[in-house]
Protein backbone atom coordinates (compact mmCIF):
# COMPACT_ATOMS: atom_id res chain seq x y z
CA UNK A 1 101.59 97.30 78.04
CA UNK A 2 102.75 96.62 74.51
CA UNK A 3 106.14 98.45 73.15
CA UNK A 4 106.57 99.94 69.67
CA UNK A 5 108.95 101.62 67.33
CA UNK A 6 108.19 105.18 66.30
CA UNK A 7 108.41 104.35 62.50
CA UNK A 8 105.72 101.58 63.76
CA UNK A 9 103.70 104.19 65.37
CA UNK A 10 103.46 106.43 62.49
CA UNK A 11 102.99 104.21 59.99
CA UNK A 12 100.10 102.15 62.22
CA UNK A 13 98.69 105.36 64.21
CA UNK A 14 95.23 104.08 63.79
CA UNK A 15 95.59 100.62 64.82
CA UNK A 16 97.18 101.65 68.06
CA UNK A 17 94.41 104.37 68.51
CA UNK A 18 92.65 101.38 68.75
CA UNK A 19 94.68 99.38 70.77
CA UNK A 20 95.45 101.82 73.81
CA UNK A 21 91.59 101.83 74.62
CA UNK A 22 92.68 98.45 76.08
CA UNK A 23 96.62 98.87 77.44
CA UNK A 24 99.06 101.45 77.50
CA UNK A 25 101.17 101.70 74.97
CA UNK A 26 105.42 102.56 75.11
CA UNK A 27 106.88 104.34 72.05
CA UNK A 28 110.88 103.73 71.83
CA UNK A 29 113.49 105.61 69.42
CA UNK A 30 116.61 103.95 69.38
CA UNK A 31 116.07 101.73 72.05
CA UNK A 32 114.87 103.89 74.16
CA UNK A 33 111.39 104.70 75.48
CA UNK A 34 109.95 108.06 74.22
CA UNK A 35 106.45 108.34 75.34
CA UNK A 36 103.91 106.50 76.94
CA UNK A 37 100.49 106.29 75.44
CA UNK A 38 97.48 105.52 77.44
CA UNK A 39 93.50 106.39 77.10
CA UNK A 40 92.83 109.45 79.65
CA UNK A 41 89.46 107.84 80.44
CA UNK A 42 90.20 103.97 81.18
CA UNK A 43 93.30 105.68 83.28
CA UNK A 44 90.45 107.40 85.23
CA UNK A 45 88.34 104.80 85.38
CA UNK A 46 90.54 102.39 86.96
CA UNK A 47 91.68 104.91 90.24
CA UNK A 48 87.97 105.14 90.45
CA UNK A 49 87.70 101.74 90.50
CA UNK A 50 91.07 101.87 92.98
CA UNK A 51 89.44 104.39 94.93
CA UNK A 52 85.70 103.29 95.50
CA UNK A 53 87.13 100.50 97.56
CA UNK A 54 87.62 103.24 100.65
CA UNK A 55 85.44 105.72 99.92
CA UNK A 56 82.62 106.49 101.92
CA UNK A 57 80.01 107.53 100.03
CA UNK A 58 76.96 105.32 98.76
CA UNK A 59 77.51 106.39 95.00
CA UNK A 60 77.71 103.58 92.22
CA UNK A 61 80.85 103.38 90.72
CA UNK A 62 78.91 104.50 87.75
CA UNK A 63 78.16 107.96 89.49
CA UNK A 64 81.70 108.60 90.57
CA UNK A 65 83.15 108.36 87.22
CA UNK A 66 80.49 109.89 85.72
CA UNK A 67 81.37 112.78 88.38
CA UNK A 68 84.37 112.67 87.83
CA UNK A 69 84.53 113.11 83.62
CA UNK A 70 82.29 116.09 84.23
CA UNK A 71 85.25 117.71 86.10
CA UNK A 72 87.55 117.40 83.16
C-alpha cells in the first residue's frame, strides 16, 4: 500500500490508475488519510483466493471468480 498527497493524485491520476491494479493506494490531505483506493476486481479476486481454501465445491478458482464478477 503506497500513500499519496491529493495534489499528487490529481496531478498523476493516470499513473496511479495504473498503479492500484497492483496495491491499494491511501490518499492524505493534511496529513491525514482521505480515501483509500483499491481495484474492485483484484479485491475480489484475492477473498476468492481466501475463500477457495474451505470451500467445498470442485470449481477452479477460475470458475468462482468468474461466478462471482457475473454477480456484480
Amino acid at each position: 500500500m503506497i500513500q499519496i498527497t491529493i495534489s499528487d493524485f490529481r496531478q498523476n491520476l493516470k499513473k496511479y490508475a495504473e498503479i492500484v491494479k497492483h496495491e491499494d493506494i491511501i490518499v492524505v490531505s493534511n496529513g491525514k488519510p482521505v480515501m483509500r483506493i483499491s481495484d474492485p476486481v483484484r479485491n475480489r479476486v484475492d477473498e476468492i483466493r481466501k475463500l477457495r481454501g474451505i470451500a467445498k465445491t470442485s470449481q477452479s478458482s477460475e470458475e468462482i471468480m468468474e461466478n462471482k464478477i457475473r454477480e456484480l
